[in-house]
Protein backbone atom coordinates (compact mmCIF):
# COMPACT_ATOMS: atom_id res chain seq x y z
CA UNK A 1 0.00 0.00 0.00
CA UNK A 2 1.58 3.47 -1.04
CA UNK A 3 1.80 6.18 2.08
CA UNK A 4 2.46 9.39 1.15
CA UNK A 5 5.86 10.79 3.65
CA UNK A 6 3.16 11.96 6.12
CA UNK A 7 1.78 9.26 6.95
CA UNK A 8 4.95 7.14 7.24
CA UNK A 9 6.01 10.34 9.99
CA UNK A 10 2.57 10.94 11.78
CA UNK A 11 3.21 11.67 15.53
CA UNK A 12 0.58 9.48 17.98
CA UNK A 13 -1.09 12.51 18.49
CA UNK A 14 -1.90 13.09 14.91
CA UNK A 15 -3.17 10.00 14.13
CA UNK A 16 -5.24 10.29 16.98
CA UNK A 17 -6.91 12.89 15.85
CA UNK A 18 -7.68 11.56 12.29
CA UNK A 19 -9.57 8.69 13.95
CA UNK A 20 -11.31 10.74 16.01
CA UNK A 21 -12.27 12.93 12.33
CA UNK A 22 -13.14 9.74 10.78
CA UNK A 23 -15.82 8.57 13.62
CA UNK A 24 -16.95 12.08 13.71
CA UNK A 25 -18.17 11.01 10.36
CA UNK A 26 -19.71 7.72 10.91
CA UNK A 27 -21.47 8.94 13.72
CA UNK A 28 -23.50 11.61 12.09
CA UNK A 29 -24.04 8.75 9.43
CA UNK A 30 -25.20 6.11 11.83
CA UNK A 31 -26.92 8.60 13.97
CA UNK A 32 -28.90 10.03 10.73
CA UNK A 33 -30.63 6.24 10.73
CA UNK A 34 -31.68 5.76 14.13
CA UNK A 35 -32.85 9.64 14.54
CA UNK A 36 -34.44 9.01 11.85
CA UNK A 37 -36.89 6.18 12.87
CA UNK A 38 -37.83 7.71 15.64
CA UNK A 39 -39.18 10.91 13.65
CA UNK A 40 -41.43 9.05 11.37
CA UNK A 41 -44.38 9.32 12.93
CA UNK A 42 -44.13 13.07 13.23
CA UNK A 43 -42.97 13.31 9.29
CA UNK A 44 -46.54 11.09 8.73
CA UNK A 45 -48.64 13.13 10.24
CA UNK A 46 -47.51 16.32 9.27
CA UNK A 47 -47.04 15.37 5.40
CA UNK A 48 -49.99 12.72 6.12
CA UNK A 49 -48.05 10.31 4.50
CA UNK A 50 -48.50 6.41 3.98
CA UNK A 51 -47.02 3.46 5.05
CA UNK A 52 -44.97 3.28 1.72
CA UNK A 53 -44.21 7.36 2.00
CA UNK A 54 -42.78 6.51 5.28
CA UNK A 55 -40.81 3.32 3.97
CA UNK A 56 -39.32 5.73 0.83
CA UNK A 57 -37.69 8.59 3.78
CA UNK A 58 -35.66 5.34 5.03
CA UNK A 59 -35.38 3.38 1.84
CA UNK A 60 -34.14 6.33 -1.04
CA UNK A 61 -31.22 6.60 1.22
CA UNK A 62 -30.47 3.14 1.86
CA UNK A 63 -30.67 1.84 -1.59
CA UNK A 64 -28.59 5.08 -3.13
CA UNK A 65 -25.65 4.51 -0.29
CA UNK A 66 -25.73 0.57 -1.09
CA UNK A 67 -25.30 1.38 -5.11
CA UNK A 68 -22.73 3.47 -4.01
CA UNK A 69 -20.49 2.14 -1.57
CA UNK A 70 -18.03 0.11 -4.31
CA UNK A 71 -17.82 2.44 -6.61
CA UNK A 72 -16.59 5.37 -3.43
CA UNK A 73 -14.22 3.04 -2.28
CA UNK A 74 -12.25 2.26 -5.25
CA UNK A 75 -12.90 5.84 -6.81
CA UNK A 76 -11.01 7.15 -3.34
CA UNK A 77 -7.93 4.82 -3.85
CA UNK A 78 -7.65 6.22 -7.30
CA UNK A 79 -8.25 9.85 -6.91
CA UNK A 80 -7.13 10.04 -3.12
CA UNK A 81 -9.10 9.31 -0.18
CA UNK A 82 -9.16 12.23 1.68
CA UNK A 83 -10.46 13.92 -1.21
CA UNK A 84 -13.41 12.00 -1.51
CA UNK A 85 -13.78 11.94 1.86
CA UNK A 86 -14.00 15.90 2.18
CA UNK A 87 -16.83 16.14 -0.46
CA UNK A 88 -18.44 12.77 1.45
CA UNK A 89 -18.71 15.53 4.29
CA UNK A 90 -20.03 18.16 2.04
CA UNK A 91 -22.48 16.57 0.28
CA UNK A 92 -23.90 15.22 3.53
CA UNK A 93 -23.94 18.08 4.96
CA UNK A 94 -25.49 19.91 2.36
CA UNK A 95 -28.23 17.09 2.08
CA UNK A 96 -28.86 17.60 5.76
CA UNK A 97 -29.97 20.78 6.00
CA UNK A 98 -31.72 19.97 3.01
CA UNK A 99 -33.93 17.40 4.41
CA UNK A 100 -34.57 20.13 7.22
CA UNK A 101 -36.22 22.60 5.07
CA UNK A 102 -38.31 20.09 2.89
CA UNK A 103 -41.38 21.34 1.79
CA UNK A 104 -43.13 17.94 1.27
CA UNK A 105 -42.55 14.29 1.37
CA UNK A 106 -41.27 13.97 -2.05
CA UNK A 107 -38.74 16.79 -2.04
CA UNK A 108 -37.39 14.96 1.50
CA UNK A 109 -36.56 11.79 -0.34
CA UNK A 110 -34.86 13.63 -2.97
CA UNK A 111 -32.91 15.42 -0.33
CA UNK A 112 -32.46 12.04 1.42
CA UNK A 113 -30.89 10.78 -1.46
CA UNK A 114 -28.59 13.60 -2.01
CA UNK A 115 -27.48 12.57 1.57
CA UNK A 116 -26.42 8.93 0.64
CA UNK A 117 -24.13 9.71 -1.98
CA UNK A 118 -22.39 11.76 0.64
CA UNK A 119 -22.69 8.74 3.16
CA UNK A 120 -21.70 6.55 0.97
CA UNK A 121 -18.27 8.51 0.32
CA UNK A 122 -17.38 8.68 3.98
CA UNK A 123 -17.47 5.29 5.60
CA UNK A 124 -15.33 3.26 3.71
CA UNK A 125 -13.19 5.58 2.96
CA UNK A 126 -13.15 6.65 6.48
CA UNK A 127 -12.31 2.57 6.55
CA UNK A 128 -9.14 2.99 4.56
CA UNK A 129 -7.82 6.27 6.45
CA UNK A 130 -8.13 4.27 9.93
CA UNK A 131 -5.96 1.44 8.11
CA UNK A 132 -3.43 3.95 6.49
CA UNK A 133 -2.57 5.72 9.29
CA UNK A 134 -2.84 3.08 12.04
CA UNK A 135 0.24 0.89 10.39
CA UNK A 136 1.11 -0.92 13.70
CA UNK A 137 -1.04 -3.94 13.61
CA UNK A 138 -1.83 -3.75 17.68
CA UNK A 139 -2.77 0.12 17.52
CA UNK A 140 -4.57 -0.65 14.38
CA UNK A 141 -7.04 -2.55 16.51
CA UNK A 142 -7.30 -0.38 18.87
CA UNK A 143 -8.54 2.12 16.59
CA UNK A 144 -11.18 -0.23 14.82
CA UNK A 145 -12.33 -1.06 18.08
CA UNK A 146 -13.11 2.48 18.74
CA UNK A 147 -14.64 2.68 15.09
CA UNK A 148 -17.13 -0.52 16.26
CA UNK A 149 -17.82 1.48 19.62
CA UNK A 150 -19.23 4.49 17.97
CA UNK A 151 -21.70 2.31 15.85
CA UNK A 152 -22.89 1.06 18.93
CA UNK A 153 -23.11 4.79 21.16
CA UNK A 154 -25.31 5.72 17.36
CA UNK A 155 -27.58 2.91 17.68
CA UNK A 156 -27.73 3.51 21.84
CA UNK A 157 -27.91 7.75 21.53
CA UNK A 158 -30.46 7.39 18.05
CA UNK A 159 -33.69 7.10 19.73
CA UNK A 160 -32.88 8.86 22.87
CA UNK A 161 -31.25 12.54 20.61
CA UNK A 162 -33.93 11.78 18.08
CA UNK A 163 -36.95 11.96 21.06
CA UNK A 164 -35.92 14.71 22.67
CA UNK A 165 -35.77 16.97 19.64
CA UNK A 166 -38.70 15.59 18.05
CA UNK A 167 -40.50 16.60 21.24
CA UNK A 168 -39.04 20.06 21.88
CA UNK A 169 -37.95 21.31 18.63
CA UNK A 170 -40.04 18.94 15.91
CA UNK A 171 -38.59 16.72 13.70
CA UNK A 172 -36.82 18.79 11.20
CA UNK A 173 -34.11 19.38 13.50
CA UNK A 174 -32.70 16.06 13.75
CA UNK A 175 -31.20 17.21 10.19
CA UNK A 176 -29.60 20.20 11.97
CA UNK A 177 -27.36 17.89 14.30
CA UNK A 178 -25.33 16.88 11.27
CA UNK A 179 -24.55 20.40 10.17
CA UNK A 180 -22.04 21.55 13.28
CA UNK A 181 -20.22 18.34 13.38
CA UNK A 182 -20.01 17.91 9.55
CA UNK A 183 -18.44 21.31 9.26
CA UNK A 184 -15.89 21.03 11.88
CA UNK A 185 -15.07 17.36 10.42
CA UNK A 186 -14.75 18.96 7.15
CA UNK A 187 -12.38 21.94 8.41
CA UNK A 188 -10.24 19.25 10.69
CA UNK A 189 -9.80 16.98 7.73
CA UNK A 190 -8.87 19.57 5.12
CA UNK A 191 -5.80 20.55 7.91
CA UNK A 192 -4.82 16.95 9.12
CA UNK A 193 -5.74 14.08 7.32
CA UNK A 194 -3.18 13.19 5.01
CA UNK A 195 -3.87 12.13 1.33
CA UNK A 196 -3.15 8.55 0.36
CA UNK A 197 -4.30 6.34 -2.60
CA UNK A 198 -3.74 2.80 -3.53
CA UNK A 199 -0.43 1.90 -5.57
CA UNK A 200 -2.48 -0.71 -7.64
CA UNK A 201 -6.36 1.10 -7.90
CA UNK A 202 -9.02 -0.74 -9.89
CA UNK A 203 -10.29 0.03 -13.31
CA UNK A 204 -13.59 1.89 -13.33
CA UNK A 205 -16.66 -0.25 -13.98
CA UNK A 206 -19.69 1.45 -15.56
CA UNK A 207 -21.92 -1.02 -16.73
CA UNK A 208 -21.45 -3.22 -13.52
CA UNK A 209 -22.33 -0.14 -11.36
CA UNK A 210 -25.63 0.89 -13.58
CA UNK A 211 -26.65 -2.80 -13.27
CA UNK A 212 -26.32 -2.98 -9.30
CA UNK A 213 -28.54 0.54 -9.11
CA UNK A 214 -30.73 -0.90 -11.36
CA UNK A 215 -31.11 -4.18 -9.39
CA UNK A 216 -31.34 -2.83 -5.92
CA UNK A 217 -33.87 0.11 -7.40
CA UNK A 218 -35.83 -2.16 -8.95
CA UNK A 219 -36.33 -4.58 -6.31
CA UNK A 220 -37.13 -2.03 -3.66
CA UNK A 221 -39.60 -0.02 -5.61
CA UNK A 222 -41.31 -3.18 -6.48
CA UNK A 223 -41.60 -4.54 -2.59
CA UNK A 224 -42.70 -1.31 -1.11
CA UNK A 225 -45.34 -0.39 -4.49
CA UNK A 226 -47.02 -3.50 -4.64
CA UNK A 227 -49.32 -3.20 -1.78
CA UNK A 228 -51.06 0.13 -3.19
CA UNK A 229 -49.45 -0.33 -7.27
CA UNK A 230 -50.89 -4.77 -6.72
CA UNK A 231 -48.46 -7.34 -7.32
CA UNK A 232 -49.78 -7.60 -11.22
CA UNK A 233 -49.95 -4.30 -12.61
CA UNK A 234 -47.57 -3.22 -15.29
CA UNK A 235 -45.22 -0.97 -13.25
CA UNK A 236 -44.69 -3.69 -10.33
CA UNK A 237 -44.10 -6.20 -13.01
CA UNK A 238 -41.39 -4.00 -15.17
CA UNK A 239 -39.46 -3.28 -11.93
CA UNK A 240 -39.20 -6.78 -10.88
CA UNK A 241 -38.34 -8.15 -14.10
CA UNK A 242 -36.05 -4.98 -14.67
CA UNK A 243 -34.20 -6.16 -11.17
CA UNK A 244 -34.05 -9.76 -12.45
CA UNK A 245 -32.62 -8.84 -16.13
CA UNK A 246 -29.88 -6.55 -14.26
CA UNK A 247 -29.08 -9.88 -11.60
CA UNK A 248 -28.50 -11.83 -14.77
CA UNK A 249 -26.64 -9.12 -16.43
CA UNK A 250 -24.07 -8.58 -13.12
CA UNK A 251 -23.17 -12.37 -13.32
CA UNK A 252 -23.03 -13.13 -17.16
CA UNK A 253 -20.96 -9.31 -17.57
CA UNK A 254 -18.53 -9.01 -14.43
CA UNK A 255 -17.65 -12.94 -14.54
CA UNK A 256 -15.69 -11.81 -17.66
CA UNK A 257 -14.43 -8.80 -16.52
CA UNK A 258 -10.25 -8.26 -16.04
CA UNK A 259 -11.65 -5.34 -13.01
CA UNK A 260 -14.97 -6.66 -11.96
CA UNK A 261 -16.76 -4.07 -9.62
CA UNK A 262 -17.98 -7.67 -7.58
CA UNK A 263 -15.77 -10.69 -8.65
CA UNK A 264 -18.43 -13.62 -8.63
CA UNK A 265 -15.65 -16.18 -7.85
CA UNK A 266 -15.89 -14.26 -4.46
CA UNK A 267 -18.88 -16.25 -3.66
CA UNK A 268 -17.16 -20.06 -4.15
CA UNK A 269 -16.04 -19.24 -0.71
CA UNK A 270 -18.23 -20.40 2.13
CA UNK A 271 -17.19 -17.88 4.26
CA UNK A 272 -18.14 -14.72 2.02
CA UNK A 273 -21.41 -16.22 0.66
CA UNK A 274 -22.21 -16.78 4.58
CA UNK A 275 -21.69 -13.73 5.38
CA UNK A 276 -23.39 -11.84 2.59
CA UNK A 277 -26.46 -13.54 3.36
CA UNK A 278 -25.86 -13.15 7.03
CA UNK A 279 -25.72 -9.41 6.83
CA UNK A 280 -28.60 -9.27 4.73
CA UNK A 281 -30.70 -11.22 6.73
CA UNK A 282 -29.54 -9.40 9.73
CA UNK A 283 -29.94 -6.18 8.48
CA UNK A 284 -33.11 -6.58 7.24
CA UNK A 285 -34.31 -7.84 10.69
CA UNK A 286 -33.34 -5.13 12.21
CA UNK A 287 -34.58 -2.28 10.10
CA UNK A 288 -37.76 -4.54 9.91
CA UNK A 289 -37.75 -4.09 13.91
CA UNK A 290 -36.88 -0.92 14.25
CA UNK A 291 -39.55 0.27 11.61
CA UNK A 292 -42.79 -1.42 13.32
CA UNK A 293 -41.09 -0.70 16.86
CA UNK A 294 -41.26 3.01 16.23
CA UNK A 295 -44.63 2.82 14.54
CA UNK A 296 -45.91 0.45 17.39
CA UNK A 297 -44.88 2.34 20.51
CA UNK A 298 -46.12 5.96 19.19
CA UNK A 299 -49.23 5.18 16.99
CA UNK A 300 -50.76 2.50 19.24
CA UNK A 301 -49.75 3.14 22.83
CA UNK A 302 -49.28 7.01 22.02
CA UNK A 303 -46.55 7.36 23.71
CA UNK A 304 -44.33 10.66 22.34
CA UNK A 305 -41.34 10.52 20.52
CA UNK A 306 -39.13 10.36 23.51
CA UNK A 307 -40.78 7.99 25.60
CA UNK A 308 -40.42 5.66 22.25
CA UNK A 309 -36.81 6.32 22.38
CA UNK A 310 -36.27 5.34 26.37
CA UNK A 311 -38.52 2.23 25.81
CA UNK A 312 -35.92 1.10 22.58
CA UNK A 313 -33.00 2.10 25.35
CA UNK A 314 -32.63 -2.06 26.54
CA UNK A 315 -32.15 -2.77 23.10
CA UNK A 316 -29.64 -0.22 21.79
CA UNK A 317 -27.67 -0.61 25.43
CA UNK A 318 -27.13 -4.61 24.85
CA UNK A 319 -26.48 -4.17 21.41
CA UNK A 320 -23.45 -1.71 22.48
CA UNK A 321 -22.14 -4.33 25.22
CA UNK A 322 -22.39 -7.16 23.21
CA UNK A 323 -19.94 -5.54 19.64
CA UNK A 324 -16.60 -5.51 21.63
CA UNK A 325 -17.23 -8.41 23.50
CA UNK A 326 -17.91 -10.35 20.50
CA UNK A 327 -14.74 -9.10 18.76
CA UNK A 328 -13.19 -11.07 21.38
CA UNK A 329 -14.92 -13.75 21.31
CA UNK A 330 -14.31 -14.10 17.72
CA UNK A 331 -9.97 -13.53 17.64
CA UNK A 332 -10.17 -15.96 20.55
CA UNK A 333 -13.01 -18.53 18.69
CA UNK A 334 -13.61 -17.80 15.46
CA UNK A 335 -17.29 -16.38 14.21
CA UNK A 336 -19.34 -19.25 15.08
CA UNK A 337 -19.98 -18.78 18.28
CA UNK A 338 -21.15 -15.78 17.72
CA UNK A 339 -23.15 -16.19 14.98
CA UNK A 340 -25.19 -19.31 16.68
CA UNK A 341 -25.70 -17.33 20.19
CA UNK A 342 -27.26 -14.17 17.77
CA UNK A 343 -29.11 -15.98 15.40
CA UNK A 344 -31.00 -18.36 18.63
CA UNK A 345 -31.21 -14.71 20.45
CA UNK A 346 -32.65 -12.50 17.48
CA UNK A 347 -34.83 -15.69 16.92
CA UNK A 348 -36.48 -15.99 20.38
CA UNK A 349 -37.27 -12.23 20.33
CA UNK A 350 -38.86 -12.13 17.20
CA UNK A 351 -40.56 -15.80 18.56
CA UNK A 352 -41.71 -13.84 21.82
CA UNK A 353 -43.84 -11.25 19.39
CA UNK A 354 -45.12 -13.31 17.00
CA UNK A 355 -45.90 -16.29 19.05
CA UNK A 356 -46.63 -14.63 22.10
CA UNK A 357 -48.10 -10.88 21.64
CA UNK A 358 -45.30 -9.70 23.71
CA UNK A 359 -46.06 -6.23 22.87
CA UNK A 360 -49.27 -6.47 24.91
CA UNK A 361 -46.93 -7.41 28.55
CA UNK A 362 -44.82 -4.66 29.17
CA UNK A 363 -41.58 -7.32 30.81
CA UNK A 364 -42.21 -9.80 28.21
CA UNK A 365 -41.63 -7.00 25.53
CA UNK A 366 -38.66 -5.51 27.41
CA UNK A 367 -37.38 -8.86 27.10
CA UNK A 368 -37.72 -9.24 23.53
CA UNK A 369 -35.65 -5.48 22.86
CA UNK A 370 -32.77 -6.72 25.31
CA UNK A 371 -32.49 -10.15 23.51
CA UNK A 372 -32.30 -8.35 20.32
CA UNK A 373 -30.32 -6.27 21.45
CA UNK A 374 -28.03 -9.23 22.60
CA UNK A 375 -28.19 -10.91 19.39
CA UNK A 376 -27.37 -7.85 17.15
CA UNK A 377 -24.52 -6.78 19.12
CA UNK A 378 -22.88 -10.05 18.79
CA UNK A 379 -23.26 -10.39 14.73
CA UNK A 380 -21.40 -7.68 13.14
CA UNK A 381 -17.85 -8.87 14.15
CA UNK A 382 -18.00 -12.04 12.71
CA UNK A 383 -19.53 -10.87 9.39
CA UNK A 384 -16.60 -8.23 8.75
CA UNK A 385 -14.68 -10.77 10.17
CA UNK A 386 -15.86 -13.82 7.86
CA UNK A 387 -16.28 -11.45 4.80
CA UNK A 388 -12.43 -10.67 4.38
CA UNK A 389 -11.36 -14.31 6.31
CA UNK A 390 -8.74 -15.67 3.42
CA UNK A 391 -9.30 -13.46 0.98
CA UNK A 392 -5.83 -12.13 -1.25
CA UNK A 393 -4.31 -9.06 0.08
CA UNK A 394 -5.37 -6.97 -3.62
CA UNK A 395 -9.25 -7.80 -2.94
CA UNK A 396 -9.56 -7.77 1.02
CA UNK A 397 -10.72 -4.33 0.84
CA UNK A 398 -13.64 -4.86 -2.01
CA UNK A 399 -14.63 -7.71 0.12
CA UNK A 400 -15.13 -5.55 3.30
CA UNK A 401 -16.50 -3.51 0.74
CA UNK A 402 -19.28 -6.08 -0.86
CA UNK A 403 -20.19 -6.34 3.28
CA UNK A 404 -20.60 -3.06 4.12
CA UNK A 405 -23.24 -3.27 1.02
CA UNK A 406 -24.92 -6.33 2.39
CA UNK A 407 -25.79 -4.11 5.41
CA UNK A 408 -27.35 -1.64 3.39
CA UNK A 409 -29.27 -3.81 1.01
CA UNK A 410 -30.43 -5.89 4.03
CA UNK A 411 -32.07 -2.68 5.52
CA UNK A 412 -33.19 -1.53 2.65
CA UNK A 413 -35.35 -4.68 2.16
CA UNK A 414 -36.33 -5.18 6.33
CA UNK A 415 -37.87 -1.75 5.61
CA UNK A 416 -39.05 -2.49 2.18
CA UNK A 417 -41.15 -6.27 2.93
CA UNK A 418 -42.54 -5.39 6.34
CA UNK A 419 -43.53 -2.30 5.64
CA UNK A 420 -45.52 -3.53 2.55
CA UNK A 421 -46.09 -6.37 5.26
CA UNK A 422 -48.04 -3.19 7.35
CA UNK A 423 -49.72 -2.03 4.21
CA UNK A 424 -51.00 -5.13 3.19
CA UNK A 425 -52.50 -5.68 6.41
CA UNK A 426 -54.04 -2.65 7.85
CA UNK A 427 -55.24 -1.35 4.28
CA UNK A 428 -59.02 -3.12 4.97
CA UNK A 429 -59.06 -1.23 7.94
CA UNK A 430 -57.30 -4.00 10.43
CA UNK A 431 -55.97 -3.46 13.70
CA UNK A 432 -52.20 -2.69 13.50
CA UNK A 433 -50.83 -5.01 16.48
CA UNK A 434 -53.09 -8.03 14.43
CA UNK A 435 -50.91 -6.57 11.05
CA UNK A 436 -47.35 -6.97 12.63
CA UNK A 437 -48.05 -10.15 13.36
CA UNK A 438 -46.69 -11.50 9.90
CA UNK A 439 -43.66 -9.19 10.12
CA UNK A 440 -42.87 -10.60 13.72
CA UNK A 441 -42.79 -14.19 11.55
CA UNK A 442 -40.65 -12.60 8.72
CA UNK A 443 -37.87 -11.11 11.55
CA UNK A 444 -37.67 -14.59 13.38
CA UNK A 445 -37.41 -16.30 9.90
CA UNK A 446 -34.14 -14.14 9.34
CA UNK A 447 -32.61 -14.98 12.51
CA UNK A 448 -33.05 -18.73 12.06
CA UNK A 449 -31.06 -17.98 8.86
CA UNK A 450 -28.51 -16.44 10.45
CA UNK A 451 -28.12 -19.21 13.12
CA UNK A 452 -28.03 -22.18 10.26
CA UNK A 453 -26.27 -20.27 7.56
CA UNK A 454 -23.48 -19.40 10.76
CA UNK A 455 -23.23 -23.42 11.68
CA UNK A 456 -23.12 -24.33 7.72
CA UNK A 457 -20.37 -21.65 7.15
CA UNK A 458 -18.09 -21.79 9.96
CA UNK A 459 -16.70 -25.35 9.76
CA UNK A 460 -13.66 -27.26 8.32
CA UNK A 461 -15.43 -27.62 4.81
CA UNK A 462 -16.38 -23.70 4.66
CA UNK A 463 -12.44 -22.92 5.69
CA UNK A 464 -11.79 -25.07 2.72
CA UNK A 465 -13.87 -23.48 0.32
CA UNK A 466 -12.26 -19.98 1.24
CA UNK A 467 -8.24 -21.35 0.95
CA UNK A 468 -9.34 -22.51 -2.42
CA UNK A 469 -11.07 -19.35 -3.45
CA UNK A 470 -8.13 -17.47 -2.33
CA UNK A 471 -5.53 -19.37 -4.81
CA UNK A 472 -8.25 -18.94 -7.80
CA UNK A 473 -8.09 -15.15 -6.97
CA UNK A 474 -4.67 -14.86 -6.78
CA UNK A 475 -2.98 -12.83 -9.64
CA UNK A 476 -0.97 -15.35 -12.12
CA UNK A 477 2.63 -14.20 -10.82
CA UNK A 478 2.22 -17.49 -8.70
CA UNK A 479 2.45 -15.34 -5.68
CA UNK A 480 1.26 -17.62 -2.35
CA UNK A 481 -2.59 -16.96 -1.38
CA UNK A 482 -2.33 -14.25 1.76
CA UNK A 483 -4.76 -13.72 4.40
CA UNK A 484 -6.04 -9.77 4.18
CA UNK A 485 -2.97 -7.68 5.51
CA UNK A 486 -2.42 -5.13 8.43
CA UNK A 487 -4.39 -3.18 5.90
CA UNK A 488 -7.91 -4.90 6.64
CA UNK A 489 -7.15 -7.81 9.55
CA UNK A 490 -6.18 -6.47 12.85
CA UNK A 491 -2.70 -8.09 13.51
CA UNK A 492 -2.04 -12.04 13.94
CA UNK A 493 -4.33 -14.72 12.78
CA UNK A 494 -5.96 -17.58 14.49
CA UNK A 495 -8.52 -20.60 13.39
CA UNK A 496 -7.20 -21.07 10.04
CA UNK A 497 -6.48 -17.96 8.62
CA UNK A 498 -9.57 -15.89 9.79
CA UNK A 499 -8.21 -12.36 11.19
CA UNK A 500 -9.33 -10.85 14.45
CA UNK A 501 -12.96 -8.83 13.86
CA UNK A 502 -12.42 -5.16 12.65
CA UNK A 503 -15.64 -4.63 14.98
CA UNK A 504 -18.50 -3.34 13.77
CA UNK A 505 -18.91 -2.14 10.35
CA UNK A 506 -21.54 1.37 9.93
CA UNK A 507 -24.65 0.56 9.81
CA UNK A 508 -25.93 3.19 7.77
């Protein structure tokens, strides 16, 4: 990896500081999502918006930062990372107070979207400055370990920030948080971040990129327009055939590709197939959660948007225990641990809502958010972790990469299917506990995915699988297959070749 001079001669103090610039940045981005949730209701009633309208604020965003997250990561080791970094931080800043001076729903999800492509330019990147400054392997840790912690304080301080100026100010000031801390992130990184790039970047890929916005586009508008559009009418029909033509497309065009934007030999490895559909399913159950949480505490008990937020505290608080302690657990065992003790947790939540009605029994339903909580906190290590496990030094950073996009597509569809879920069921004028009841099913279904796709893809055989991918990836100089580098593990590596978790990856 090329370092400019400065980087090679950063004092302690300096580098401190550019990790503390770079989680400036992820927390307004992972705060913007669970603010967000938590100001729905007040967006509905004041735009009188539907179920879909309220899926689209979540969804435009989520979709444009999952097109986008590939192409900002290898467009920043070609141009210079802190360069797309800075305009990351303008453009989301920009979209921010945007989104606070919306004058209806559909100019918000415009502005929303402006927002992602920001988003989407600061946390990988961010990603690749923590690894390019941080060069000792134990320090390097360190610093990812703070990265994972902020994730976890965003998903903890979301509902609680996001209730208290819902209540006092209204909800167009949750935008207004992002605009002090973007512009002194902005200001701090144009003085002290240096600029790196990669020696050997990666060849732009148009037609690969149009064909993932295509796919993910397609897919969401059809899930979330079908309720009101039906699943038969001409639009719902084009989008979903669109999605499927642009599926076939990414695997026929990028399998013969020198510089694919997603190498599809990637997914002969156990590992990184696991943990795509890991993070998907993951993601998706708990956007899905989140989404008829919110709804559920302020539409049918009434409670205001900060009561909402206190009641989601058990959740967001375990969630934030469980990340670091499940790094350990996975340098010290390897992911599957992990992954079986979240997927049975996230499972017996979602079990305990739609089996039992916990939402009617106050404990019971407490103990459903701090199980969730348990379970989510304990996934994301292992998926970073599993994602980059064996891969060749040249494409451990697309593979975090193709992750960190499995998040976002995952939330993008929780949101997208339960929320047409919702729609579905309280359009003939049913009850809205009776109308989560399927969504409660869908959320446990994903967890039991994550708990036998994490036993299937953990073993001997799956380690097998990813050595083997690894020499098919390797460039022909006959160079030996490396696990990722200092550049994407976090220093020595244990059970066969899978590096300690980088913690959390942004979930937004």
């Amino acid at each position: 990896m090329h370092h400019t001079s400065d980087v090679d001669h950063m004092s302690r103090r300096r580098r401190l500081l550019v990790l503390a610039i770079c989680c400036m940045s992820l927390l307004i981005v992972s705060l913007d999502n669970t603010v967000l949730n938590v100001a729905l209701p007040a967006m509905r009633r004041e735009f009188d918006a539907s179920v879909a309208g309220m899926q689209w604020t979540i969804d435009a965003y989520t979709v444009v930062i999952a097109s986008l997250l590939i192409l900002a990561g290898s467009t920043a080791d070609r141009i210079g990372r802190r360069k797309v970094f800075a305009w990351g931080l303008v453009l989301f800043t920009a979209g921010s107070v945007l989104c606070s001076l919306a004058p209806g729903l559909e100019w918000l999800i415009a502005f929303r979207m402006l927002q992602a492509v920001g988003g989407a330019m600061l946390n990988p990147v961010a990603m690749s400055i923590i690894t390019n400054t941080f060069t000792d392997p134990k320090e390097r840790a360190r610093a990812i370990g703070v990265w994972g912690a902020v994730v976890g304080i965003s998903m903890a301080a979301g509902p609680l920030v996001g209730g208290l100026l819902v209540d006092s100010v209204g909800w167009r000031s949750i935008f207004w948080v992002n605009l002090p801390v973007g512009l002194l992130a902005l200001v701090l990184t144009l003085r002290h971040v240096p600029e790196s790039r990669s020696e050997r970047p990666r060849r732009p890929d148009p037609v690969g990129q149009l064909l993932v916005m295509v796919l993910l586009g397609g897919m969401t508008y059809a899930i979330i327009e079908a309720p009101a559009e039906g699943w038969r009418s001409p639009p719902i029909l084009g989008c979903a055939l669109g999605a499927a033509t642009a599926l076939a497309g990414l695997l026929v065009y990028e399998s013969r590709r020198a510089d694919p934007l997603i190498d599809p030999r990637f997914f002969r490895s156990a590992p990184f197939s696991g943990a795509t559909v890991i993070a998907v399913s993951t993601f998706a159950s708990l956007s899905g959660f989140l989404f008829v949480t919110t709804l559920y505490l302020q539409e049918v008990r009434g409670l205001d948007a900060l009561d909402a937020g206190l009641h989601m505290l058990p959740m967001a608080a375990f969630a934030f225990l469980c990340a670091p302690v499940s790094g350990r657990l996975v340098a010290s065992h390897g992911p599957r641990p992990s992954l079986l003790i979240s997927g049975v947790a996230m499972g017996a939540s979602g079990l305990l809502f739609a089996a039992f009605s916990a939402e009617t029994s106050t404990p019971l339903m407490f103990t459903g958010y701090v199980l969730f909580g348990i379970g989510f906190g304990l996934v994301n290590a292992p998926i970073t972790n599993t994602a980059v496990s064996g891969m060749p030094r040249a494409q451990a950073g697309v593979a975090a990469a193709v992750a960190s996009t499995s998040r976002q597509t995952g939330g993008a569809l929780g949101v997208a299917v339960i929320g047409a879920v919702l729609a579905a069921g309280t359009a003939g004028g049913g009850d809205f506990a009776t109308a989560t009841r399927p969504a409660w099913w869908i959320i446990t279904g994903c967890a039991l995915l994550v708990l036998v796709v994490g036993a299937v893809t953990t073993g001997p055989w799956a380690r097998a699988t990813a050595l083997h991918t690894a020499r098919a990836l390797e460039p022909s100089t006959g160079a030996p297959s490396a696990p990722p580098p200092p550049e994407h593990g976090t220093g020595h590596l244990r059970d066969g070749g899978l590096p300690p978790a980088p913690g959390p990856a942004p979930a937004g």
